[in-house]
N, C-alpha and C. Protein backbone atom coordinates (compact mmCIF):
# COMPACT_ATOMS: atom_id res chain seq x y z
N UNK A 1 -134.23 94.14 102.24
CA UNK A 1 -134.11 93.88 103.65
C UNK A 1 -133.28 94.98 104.30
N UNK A 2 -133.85 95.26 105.59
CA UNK A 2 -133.37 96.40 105.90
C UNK A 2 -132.24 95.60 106.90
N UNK A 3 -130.33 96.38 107.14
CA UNK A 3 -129.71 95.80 107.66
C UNK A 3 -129.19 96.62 108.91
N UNK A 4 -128.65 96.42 109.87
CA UNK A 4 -128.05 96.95 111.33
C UNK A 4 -126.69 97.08 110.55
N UNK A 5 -126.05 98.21 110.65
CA UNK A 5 -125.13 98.94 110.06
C UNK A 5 -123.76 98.17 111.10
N UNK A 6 -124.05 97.50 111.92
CA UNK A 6 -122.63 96.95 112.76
C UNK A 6 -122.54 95.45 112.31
N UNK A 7 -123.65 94.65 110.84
CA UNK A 7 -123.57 93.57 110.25
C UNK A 7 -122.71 93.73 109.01
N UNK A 8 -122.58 95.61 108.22
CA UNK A 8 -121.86 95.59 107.37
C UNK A 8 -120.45 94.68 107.29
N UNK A 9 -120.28 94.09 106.69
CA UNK A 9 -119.36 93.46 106.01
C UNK A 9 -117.82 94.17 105.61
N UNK A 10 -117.47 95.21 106.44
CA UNK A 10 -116.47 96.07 105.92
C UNK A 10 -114.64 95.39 106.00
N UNK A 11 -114.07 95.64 104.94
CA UNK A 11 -112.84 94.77 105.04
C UNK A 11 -111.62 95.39 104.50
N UNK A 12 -110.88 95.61 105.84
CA UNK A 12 -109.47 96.80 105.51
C UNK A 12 -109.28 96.84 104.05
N UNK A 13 -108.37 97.95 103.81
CA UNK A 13 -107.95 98.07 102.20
C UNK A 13 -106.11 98.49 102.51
N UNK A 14 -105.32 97.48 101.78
CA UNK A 14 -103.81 97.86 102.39
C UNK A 14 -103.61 98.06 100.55
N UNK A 15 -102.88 99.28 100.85
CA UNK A 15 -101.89 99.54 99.10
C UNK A 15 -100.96 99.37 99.84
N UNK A 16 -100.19 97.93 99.03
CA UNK A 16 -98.78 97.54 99.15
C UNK A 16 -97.72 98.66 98.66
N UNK A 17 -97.88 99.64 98.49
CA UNK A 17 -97.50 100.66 97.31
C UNK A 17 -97.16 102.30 98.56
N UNK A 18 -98.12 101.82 99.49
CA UNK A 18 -98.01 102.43 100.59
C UNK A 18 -97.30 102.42 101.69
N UNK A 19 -97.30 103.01 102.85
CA UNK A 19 -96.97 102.68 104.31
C UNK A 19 -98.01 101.42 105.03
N UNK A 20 -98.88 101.61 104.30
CA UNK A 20 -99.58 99.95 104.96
C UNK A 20 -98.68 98.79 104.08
N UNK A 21 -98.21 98.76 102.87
CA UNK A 21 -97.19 97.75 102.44
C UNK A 21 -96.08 97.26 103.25
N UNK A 22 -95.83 98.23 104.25
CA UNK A 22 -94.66 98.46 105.10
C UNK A 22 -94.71 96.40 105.75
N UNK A 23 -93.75 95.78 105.35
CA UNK A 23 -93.23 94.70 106.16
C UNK A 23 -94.08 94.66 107.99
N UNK A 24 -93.63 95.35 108.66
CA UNK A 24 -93.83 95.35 110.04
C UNK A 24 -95.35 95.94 110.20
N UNK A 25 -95.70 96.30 109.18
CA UNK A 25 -97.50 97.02 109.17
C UNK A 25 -98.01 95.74 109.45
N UNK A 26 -97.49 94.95 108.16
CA UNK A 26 -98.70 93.66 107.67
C UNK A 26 -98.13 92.92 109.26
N UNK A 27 -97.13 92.67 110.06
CA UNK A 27 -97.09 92.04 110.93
C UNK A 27 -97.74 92.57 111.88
N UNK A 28 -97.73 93.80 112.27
CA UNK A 28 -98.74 94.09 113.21
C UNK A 28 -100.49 93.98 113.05
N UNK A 29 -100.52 94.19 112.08
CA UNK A 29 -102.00 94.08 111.43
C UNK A 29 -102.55 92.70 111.39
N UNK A 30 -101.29 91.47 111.23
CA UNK A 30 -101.65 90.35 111.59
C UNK A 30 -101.95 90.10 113.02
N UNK A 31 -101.16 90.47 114.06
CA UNK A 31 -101.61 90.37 115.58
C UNK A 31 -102.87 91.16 115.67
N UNK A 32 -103.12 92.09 115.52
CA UNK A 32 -104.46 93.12 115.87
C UNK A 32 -105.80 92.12 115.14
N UNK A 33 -105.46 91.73 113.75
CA UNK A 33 -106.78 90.75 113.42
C UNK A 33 -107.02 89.77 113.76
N UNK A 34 -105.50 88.85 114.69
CA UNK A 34 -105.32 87.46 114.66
C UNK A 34 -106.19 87.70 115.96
N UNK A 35 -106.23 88.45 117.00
CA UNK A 35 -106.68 89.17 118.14
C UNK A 35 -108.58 89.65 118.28
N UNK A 36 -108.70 89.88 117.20
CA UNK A 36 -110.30 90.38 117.12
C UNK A 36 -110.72 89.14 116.70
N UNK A 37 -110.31 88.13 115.97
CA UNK A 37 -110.38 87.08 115.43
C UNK A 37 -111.03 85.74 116.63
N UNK A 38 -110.37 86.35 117.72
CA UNK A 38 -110.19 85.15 119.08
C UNK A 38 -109.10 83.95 118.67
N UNK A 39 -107.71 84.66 118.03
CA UNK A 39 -106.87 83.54 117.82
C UNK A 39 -106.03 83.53 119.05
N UNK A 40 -105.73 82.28 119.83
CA UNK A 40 -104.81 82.50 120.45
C UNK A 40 -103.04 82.67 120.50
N UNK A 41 -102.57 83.48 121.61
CA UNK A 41 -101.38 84.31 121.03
C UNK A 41 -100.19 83.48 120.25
N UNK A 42 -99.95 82.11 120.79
CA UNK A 42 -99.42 81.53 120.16
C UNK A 42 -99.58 81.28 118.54
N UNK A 43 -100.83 80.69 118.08
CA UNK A 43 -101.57 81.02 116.99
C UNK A 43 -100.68 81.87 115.94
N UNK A 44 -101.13 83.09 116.49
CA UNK A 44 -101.03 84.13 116.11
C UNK A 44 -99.40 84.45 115.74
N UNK A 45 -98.33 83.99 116.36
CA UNK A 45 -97.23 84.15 116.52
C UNK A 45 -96.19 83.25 115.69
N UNK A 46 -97.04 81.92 115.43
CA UNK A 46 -96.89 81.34 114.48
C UNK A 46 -97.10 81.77 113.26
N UNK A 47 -98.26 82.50 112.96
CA UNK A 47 -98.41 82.88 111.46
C UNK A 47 -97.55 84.27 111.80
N UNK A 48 -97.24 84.98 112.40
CA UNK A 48 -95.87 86.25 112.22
C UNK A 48 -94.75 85.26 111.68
N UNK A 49 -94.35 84.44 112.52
CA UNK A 49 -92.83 84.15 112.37
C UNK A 49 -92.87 83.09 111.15
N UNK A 50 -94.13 82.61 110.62
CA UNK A 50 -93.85 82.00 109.24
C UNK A 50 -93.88 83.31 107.81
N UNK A 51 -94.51 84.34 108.07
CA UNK A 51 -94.30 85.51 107.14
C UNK A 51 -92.93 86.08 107.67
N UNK A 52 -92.68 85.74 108.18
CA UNK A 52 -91.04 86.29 108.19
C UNK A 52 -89.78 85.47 107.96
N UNK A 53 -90.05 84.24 107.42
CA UNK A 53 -89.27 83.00 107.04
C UNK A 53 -88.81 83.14 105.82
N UNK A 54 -89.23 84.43 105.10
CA UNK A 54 -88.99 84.17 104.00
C UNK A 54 -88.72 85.68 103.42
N UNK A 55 -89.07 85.87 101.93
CA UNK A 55 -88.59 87.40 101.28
C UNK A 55 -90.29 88.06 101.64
N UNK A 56 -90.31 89.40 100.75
CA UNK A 56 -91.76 90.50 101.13
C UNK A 56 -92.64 89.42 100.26
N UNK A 57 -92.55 88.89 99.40
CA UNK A 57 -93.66 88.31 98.52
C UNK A 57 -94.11 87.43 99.09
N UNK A 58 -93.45 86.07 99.53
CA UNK A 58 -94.07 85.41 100.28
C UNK A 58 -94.92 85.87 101.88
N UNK A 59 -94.08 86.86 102.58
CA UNK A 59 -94.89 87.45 103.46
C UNK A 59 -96.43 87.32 102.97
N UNK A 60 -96.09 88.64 101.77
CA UNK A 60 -97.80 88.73 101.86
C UNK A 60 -98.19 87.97 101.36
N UNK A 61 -98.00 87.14 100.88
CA UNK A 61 -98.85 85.59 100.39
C UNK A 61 -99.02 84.90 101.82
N UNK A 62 -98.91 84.55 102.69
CA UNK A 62 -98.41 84.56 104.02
C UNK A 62 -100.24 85.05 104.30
N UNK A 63 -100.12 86.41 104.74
CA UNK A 63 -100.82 87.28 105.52
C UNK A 63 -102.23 87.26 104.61
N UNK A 64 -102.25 87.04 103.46
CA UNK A 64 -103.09 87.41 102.55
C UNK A 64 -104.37 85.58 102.81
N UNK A 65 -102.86 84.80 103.04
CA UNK A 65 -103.89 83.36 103.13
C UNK A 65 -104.59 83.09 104.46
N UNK A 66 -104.52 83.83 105.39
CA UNK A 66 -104.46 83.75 106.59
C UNK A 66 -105.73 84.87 106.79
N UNK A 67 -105.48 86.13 106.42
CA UNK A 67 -106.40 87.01 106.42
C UNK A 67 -106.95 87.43 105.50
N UNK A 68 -107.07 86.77 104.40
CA UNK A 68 -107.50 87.34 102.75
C UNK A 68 -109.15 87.64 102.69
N UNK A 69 -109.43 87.25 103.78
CA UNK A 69 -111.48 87.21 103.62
C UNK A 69 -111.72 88.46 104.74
N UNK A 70 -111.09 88.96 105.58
CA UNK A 70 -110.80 90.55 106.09
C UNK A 70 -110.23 91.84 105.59
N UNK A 71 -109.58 91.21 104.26
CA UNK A 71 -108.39 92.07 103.75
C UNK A 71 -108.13 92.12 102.47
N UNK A 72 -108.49 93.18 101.58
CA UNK A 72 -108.30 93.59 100.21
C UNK A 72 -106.68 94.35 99.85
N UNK A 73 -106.02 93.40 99.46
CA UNK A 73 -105.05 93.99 98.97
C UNK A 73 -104.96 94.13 97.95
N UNK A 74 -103.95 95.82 97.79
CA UNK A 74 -103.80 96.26 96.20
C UNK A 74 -102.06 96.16 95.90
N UNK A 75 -101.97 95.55 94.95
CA UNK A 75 -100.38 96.12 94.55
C UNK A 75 -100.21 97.58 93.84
């Protein structure tokens, strides 16, 4: 089957290992998807300030449950 190239299925790639690992990345990256998503801002502000309730691991456990089907993370 032939497919329309704007149906690809494409889904960020963050190396925690990187500057996308960066704490304040994954929070911004949560507003920008929570945003394309059609979440509203509150929404959205809720899942920031619960990844920040806690240490980096839970963050990205956090960000990963929330956005894990947009988002391939590597350690």
């Amino acid at each position: 089957m032939i497919k329309d190239r704007r149906e690809m299925n494409r889904k960020i790639v963050i190396d925690l290992q990187g500057p996308q690992g960066n704490a304040f990345y994954l929070l911004g990256l949560a507003g920008d998807i929570g945003k394309k998503l059609g979440l509203k801002r509150r929404e959205i502000k809720n899942i920031q300030d619960n990844m920040m309730l806690s240490d980096y691991t839970m963050l990205v456990e956090i960000f990963d449950k929330h956005f894990g089907d947009y988002v391939d993370i590597y350690k």
